[in-house]
PDB file of N, CA and C in Angstrom:
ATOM      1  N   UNK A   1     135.345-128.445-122.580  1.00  0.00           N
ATOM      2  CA  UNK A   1     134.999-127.088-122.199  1.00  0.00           C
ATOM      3  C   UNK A   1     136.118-126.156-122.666  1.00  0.00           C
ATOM      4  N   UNK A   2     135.520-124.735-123.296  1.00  0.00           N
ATOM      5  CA  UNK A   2     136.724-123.824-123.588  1.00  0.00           C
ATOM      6  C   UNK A   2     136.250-122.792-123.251  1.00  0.00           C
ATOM      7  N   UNK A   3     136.899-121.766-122.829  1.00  0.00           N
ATOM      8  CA  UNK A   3     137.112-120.156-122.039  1.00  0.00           C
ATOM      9  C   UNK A   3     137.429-119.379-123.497  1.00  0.00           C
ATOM     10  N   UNK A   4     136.677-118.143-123.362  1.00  0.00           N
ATOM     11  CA  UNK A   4     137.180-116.697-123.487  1.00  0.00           C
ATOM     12  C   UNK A   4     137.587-116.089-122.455  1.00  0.00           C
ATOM     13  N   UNK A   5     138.739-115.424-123.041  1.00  0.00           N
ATOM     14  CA  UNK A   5     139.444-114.330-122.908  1.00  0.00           C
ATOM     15  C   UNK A   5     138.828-113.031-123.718  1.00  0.00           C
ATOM     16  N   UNK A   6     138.126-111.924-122.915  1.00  0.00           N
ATOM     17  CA  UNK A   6     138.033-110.631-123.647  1.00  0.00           C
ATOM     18  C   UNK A   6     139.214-109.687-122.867  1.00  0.00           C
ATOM     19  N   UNK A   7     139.733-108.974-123.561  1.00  0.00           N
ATOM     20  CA  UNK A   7     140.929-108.128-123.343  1.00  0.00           C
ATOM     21  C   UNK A   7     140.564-106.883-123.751  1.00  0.00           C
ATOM     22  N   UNK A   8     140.352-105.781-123.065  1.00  0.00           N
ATOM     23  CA  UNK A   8     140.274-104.181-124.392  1.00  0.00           C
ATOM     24  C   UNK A   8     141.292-103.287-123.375  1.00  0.00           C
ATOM     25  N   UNK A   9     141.451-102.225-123.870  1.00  0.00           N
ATOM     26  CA  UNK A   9     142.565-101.042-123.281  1.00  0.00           C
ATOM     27  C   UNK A   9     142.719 -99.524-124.512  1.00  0.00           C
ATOM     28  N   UNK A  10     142.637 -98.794-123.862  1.00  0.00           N
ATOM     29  CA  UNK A  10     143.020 -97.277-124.594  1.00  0.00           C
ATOM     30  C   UNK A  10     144.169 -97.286-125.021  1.00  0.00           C
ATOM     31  N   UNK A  11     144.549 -97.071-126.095  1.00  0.00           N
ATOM     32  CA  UNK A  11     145.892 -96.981-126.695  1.00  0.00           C
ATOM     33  C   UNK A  11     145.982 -95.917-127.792  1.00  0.00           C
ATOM     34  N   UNK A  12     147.128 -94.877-127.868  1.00  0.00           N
ATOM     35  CA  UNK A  12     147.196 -94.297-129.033  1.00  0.00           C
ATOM     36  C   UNK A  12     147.482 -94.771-130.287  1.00  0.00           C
ATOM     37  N   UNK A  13     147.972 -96.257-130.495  1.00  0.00           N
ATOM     38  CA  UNK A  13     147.817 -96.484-131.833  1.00  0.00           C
ATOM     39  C   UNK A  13     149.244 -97.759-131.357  1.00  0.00           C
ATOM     40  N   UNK A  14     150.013 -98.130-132.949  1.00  0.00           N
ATOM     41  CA  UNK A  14     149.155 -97.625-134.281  1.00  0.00           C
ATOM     42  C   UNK A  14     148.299 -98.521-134.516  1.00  0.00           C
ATOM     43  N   UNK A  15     147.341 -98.738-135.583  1.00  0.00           N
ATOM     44  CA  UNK A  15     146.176 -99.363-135.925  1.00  0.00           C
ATOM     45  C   UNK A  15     146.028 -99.507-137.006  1.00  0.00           C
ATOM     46  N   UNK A  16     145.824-100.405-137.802  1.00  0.00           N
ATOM     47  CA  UNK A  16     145.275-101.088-139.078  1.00  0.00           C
ATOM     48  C   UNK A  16     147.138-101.986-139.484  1.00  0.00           C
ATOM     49  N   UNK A  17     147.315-101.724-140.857  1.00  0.00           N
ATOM     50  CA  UNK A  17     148.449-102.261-141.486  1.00  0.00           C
ATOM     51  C   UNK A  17     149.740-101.769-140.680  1.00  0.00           C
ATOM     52  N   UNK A  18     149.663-100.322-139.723  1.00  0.00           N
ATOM     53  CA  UNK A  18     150.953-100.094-139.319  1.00  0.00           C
ATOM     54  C   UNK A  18     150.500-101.225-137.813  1.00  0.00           C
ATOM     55  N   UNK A  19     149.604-101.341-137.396  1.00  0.00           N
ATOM     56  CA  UNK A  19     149.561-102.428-136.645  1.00  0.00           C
ATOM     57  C   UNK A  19     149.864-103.891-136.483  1.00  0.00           C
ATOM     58  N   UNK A  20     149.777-104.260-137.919  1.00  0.00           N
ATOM     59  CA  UNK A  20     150.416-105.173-138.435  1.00  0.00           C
ATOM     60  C   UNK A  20     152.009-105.428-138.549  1.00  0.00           C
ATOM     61  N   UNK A  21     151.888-104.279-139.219  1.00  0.00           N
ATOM     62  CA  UNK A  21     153.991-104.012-139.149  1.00  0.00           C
ATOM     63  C   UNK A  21     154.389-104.415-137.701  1.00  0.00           C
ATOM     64  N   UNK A  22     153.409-103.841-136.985  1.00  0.00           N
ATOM     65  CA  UNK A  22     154.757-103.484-135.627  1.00  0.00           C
ATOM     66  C   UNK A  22     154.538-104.350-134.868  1.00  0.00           C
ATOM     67  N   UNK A  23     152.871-105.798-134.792  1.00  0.00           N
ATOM     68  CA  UNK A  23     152.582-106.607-133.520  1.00  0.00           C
ATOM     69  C   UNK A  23     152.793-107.952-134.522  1.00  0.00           C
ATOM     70  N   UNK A  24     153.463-108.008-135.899  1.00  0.00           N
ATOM     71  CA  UNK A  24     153.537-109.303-136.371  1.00  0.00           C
ATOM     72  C   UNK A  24     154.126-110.441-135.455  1.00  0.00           C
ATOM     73  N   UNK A  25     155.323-110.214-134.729  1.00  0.00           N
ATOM     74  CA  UNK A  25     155.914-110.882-134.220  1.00  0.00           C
ATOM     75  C   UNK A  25     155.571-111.284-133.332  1.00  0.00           C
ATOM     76  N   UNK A  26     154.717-110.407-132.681  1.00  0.00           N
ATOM     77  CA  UNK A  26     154.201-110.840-131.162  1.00  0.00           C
ATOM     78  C   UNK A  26     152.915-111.627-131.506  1.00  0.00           C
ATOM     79  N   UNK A  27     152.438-111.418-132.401  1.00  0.00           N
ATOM     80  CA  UNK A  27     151.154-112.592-132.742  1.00  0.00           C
ATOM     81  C   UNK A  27     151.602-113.366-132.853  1.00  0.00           C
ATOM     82  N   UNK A  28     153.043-114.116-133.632  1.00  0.00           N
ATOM     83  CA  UNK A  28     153.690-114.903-134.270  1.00  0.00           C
ATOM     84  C   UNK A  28     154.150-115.765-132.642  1.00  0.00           C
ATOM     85  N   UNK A  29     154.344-114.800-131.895  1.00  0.00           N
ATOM     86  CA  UNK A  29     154.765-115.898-130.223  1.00  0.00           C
ATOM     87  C   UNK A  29     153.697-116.313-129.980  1.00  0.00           C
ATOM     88  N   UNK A  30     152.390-115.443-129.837  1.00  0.00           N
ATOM     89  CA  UNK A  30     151.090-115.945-129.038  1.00  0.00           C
ATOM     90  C   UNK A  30     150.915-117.626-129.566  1.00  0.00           C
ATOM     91  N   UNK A  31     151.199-118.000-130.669  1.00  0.00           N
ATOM     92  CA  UNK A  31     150.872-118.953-131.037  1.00  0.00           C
ATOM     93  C   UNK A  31     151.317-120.269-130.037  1.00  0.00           C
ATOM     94  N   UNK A  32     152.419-119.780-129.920  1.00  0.00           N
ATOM     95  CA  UNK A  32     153.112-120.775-128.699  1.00  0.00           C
ATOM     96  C   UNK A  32     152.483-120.270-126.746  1.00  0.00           C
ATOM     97  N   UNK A  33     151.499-119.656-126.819  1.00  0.00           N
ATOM     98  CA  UNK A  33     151.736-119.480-125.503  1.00  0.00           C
ATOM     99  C   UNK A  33     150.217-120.823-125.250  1.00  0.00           C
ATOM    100  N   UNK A  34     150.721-121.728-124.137  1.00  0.00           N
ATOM    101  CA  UNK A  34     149.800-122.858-123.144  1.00  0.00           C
ATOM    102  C   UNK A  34     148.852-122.242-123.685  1.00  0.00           C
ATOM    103  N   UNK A  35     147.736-123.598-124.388  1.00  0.00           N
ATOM    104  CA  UNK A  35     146.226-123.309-124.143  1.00  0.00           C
ATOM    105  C   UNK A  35     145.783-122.939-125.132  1.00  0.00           C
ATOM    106  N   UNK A  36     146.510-121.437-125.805  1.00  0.00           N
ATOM    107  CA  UNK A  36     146.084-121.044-126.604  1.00  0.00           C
ATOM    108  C   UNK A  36     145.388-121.297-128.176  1.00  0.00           C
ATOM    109  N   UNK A  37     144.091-121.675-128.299  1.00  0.00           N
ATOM    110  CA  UNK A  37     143.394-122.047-129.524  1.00  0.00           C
ATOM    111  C   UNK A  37     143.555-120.883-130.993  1.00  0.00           C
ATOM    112  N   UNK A  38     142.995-119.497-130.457  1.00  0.00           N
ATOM    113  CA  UNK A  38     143.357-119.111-131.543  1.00  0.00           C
ATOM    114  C   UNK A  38     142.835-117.332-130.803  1.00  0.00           C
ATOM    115  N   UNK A  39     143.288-116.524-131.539  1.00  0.00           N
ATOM    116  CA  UNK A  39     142.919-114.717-131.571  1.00  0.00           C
ATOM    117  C   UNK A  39     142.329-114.129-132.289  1.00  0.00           C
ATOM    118  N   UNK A  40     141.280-113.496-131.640  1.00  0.00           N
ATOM    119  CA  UNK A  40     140.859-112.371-132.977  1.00  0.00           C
ATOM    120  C   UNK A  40     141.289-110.656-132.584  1.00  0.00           C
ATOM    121  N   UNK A  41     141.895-110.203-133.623  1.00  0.00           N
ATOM    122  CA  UNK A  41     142.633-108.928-132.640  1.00  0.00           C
ATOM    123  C   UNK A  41     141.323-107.885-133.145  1.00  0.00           C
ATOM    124  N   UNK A  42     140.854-106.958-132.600  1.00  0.00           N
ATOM    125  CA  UNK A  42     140.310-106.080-132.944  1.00  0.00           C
ATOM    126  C   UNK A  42     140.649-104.629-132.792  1.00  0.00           C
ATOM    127  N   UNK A  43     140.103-103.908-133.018  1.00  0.00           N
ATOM    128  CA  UNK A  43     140.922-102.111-132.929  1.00  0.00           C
ATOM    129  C   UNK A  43     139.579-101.196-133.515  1.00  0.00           C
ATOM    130  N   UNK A  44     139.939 -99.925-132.765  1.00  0.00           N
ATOM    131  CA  UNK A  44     139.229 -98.894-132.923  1.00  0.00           C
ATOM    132  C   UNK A  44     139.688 -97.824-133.075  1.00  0.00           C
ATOM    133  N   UNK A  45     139.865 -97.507-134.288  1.00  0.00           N
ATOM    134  CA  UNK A  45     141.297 -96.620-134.146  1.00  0.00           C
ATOM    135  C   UNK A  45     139.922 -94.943-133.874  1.00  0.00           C
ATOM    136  N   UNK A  46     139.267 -94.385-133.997  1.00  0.00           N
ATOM    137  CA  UNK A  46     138.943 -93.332-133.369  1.00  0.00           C
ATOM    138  C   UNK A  46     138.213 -93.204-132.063  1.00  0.00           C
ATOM    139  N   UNK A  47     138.207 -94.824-131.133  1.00  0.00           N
ATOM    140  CA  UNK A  47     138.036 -94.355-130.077  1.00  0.00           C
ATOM    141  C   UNK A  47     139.023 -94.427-129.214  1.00  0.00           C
ATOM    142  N   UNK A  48     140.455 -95.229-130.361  1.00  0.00           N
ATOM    143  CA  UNK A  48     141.891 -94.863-130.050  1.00  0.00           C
ATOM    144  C   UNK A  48     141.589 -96.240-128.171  1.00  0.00           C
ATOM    145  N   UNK A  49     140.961 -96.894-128.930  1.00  0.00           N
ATOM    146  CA  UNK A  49     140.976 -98.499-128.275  1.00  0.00           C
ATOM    147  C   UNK A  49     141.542 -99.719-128.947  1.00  0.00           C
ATOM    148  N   UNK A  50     141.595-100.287-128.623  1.00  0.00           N
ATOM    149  CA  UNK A  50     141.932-102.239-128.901  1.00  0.00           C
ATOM    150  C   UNK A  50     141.481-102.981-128.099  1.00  0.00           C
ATOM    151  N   UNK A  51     141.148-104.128-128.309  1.00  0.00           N
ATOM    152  CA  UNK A  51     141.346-105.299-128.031  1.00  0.00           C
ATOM    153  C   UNK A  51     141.529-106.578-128.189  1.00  0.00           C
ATOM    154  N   UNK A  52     140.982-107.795-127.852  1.00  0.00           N
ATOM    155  CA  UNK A  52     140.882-108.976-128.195  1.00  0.00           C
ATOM    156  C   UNK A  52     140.292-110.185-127.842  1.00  0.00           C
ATOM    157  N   UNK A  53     140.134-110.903-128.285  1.00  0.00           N
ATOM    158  CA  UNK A  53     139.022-112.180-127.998  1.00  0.00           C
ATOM    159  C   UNK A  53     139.725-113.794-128.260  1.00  0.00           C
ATOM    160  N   UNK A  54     140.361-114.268-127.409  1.00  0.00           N
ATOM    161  CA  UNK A  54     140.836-115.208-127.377  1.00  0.00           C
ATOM    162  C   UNK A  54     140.163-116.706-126.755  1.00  0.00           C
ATOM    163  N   UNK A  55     140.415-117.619-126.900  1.00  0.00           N
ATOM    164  CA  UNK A  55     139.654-118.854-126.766  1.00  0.00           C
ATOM    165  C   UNK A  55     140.565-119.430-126.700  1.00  0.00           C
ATOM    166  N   UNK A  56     140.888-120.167-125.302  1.00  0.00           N
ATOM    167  CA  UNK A  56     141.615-121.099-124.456  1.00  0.00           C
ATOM    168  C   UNK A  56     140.994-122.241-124.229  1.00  0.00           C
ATOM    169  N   UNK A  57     142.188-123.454-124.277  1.00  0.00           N
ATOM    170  CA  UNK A  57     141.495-125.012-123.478  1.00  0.00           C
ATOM    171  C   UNK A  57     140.636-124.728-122.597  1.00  0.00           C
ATOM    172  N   UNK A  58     141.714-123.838-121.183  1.00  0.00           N
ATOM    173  CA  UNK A  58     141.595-123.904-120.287  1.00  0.00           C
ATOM    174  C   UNK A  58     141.163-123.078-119.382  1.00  0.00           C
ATOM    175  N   UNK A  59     140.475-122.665-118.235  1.00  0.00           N
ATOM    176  CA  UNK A  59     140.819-121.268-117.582  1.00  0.00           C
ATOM    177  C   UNK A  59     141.900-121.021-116.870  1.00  0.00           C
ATOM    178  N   UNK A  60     142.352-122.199-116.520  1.00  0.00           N
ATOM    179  CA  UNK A  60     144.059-121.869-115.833  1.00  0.00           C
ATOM    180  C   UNK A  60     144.761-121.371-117.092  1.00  0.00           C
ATOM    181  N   UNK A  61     144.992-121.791-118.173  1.00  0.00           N
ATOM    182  CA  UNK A  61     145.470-120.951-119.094  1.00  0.00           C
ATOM    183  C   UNK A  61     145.048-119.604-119.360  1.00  0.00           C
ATOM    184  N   UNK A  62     144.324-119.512-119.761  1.00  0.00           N
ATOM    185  CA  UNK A  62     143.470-118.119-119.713  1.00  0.00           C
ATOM    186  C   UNK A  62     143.885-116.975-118.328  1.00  0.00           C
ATOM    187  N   UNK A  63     143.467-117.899-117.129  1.00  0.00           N
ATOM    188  CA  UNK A  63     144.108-116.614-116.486  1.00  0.00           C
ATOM    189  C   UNK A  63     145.587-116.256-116.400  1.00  0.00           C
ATOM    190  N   UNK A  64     146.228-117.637-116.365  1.00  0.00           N
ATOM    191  CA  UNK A  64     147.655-117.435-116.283  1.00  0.00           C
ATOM    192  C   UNK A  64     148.275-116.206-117.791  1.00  0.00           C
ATOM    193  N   UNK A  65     147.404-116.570-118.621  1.00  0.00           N
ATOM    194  CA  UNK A  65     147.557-115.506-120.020  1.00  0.00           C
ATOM    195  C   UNK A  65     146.890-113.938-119.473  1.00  0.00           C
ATOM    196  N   UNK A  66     146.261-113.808-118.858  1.00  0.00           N
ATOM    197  CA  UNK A  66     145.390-112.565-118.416  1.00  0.00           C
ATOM    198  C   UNK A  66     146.503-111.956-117.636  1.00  0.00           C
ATOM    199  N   UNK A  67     147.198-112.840-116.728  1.00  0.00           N
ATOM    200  CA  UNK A  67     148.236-112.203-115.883  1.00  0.00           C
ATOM    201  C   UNK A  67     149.560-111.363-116.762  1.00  0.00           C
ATOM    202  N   UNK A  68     150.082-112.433-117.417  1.00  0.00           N
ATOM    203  CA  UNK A  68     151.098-112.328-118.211  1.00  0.00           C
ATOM    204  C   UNK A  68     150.710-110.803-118.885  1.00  0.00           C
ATOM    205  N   UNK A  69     150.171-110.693-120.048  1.00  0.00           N
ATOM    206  CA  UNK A  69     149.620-109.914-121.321  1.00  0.00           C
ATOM    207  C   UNK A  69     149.389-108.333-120.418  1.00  0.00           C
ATOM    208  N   UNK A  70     148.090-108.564-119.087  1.00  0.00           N
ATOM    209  CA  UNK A  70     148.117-107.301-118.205  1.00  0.00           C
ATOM    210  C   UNK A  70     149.647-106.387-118.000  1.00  0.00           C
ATOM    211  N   UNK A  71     150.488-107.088-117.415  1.00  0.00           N
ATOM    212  CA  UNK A  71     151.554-106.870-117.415  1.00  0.00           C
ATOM    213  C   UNK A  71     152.755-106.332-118.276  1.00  0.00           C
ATOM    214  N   UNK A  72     152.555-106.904-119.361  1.00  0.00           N
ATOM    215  CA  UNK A  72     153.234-106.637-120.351  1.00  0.00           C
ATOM    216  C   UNK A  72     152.227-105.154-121.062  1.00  0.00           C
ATOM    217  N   UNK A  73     151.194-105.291-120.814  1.00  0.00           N
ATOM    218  CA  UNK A  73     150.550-103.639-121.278  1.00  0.00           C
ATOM    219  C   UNK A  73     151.015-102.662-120.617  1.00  0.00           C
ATOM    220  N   UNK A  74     150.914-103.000-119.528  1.00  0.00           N
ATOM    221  CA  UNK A  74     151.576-101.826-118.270  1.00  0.00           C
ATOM    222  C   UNK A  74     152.501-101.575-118.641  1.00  0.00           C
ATOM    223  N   UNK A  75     153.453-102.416-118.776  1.00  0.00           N
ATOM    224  CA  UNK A  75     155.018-101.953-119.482  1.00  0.00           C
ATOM    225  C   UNK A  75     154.889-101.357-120.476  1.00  0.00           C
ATOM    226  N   UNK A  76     154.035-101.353-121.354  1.00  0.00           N
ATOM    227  CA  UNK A  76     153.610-100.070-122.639  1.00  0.00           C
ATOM    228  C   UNK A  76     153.284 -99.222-122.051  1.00  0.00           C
ATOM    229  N   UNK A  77     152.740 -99.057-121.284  1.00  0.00           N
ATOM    230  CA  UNK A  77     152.607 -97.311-120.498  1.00  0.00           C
ATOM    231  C   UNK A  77     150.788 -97.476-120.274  1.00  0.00           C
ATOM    232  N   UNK A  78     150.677 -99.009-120.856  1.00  0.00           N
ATOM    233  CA  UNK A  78     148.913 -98.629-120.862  1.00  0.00           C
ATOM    234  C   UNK A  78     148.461 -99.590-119.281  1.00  0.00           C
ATOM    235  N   UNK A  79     147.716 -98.506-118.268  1.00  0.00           N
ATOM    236  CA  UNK A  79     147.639 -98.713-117.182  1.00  0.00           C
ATOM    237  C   UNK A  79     146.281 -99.101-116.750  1.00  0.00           C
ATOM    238  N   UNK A  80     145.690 -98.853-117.461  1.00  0.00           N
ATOM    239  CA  UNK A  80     144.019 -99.608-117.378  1.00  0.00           C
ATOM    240  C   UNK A  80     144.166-101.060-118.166  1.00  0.00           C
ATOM    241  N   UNK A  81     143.980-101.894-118.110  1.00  0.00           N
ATOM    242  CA  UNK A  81     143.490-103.425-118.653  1.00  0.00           C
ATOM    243  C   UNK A  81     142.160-104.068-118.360  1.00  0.00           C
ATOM    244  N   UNK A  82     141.011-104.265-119.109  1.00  0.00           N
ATOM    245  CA  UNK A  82     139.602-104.520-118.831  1.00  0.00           C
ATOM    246  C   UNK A  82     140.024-106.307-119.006  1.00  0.00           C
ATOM    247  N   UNK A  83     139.920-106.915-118.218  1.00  0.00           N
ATOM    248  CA  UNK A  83     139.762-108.385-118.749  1.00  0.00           C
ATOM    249  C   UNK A  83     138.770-109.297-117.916  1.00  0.00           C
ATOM    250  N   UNK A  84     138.134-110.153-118.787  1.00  0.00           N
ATOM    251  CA  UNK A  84     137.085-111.061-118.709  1.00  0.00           C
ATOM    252  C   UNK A  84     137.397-112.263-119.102  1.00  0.00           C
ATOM    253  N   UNK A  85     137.140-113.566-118.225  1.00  0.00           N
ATOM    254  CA  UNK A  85     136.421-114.551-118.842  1.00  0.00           C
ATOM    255  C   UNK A  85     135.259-115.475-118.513  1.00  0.00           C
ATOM    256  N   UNK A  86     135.067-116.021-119.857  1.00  0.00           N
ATOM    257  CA  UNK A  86     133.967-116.449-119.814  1.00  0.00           C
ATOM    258  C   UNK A  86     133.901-117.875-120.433  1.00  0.00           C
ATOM    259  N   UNK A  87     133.162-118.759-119.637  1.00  0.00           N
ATOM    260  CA  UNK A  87     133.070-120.362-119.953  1.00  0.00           C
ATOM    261  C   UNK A  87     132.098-120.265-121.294  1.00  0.00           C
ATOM    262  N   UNK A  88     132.847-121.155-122.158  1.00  0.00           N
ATOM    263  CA  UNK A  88     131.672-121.197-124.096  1.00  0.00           C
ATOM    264  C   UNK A  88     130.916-121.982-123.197  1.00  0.00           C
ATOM    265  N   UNK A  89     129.712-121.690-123.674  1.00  0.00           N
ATOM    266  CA  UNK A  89     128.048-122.491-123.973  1.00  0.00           C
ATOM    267  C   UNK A  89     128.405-123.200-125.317  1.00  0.00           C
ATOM    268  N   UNK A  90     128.948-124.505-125.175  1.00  0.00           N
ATOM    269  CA  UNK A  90     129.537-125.298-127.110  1.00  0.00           C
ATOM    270  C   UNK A  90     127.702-125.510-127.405  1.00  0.00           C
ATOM    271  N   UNK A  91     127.374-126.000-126.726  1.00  0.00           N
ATOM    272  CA  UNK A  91     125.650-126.366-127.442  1.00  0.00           C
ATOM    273  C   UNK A  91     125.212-125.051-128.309  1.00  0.00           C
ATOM    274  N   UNK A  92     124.919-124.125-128.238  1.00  0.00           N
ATOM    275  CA  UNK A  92     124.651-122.848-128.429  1.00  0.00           C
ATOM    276  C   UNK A  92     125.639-122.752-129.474  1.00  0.00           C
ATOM    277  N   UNK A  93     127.011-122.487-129.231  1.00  0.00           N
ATOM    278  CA  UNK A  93     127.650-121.614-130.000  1.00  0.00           C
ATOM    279  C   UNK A  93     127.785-122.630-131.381  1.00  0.00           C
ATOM    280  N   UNK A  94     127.967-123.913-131.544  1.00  0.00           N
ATOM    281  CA  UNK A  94     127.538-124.999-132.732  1.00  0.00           C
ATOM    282  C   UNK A  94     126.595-124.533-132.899  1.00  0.00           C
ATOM    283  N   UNK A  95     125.463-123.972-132.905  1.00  0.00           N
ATOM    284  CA  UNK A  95     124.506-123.419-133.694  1.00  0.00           C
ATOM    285  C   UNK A  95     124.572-122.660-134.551  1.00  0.00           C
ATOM    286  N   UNK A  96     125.206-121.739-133.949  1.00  0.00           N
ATOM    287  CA  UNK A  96     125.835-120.686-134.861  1.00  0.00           C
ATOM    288  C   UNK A  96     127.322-120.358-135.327  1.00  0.00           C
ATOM    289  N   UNK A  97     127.636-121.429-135.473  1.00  0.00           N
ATOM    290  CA  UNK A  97     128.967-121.837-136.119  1.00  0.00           C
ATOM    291  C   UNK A  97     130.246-121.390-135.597  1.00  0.00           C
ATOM    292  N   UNK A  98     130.003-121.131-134.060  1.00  0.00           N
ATOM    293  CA  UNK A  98     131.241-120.308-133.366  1.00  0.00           C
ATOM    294  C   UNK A  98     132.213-121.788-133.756  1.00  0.00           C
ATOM    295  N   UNK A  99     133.402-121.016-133.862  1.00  0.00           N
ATOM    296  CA  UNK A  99     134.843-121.564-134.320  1.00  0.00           C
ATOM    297  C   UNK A  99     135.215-122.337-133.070  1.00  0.00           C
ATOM    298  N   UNK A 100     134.851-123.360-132.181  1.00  0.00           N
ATOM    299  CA  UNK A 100     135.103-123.729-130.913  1.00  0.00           C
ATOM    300  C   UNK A 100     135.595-125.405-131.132  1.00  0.00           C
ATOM    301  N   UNK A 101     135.205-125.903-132.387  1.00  0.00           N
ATOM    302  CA  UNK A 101     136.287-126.952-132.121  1.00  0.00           C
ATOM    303  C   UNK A 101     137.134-127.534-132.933  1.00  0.00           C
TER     304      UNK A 101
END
């Protein structure tokens, strides 16, 4: 069994390649954090949103990551955090070639 993580939040930026510049490193840790399978980062830069879609072993990982990450947004100044998860359906998502194992 594996969990999503959906993550989104309002942010003024930055977004696209300067997003890159400035969150390389911190993608570069996520790799090491418990659980973690893999990220897809997403962004909206004119509704001046982000988020992300992550896929964990576990849900104790997952939330223990939901806790962490919330936190660390707040400390960016961003005070709303939307987070979800959700148990994969693997039967289903092997159908349609979700990236799950």
């Amino acid at each position: 069994m594996s969990y999503i993580l959906q993550v989104d939040f309002k942010m003024e930026g930055p977004f696209g390649h300067e997003m890159v510049n400035e969150f390389t490193d911190l993608a570069k840790g996520m790799n090491d954090e418990e659980g973690l399978i893999w990220k897809i980062w997403t962004e909206d830069s004119e509704a001046k949103e982000a988020s992300g879609i992550y896929l964990f072993k576990t849900k104790e990982s997952a939330c223990k990551y939901l806790k962490m990450h919330t936190a660390r947004l707040n400390g960016f100044g961003i005070e709303k955090v939307n987070g979800k998860i959700f148990e994969v359906n693997e039967g289903l998502t092997s159908i349609n070639h979700g990236p799950i194992k």
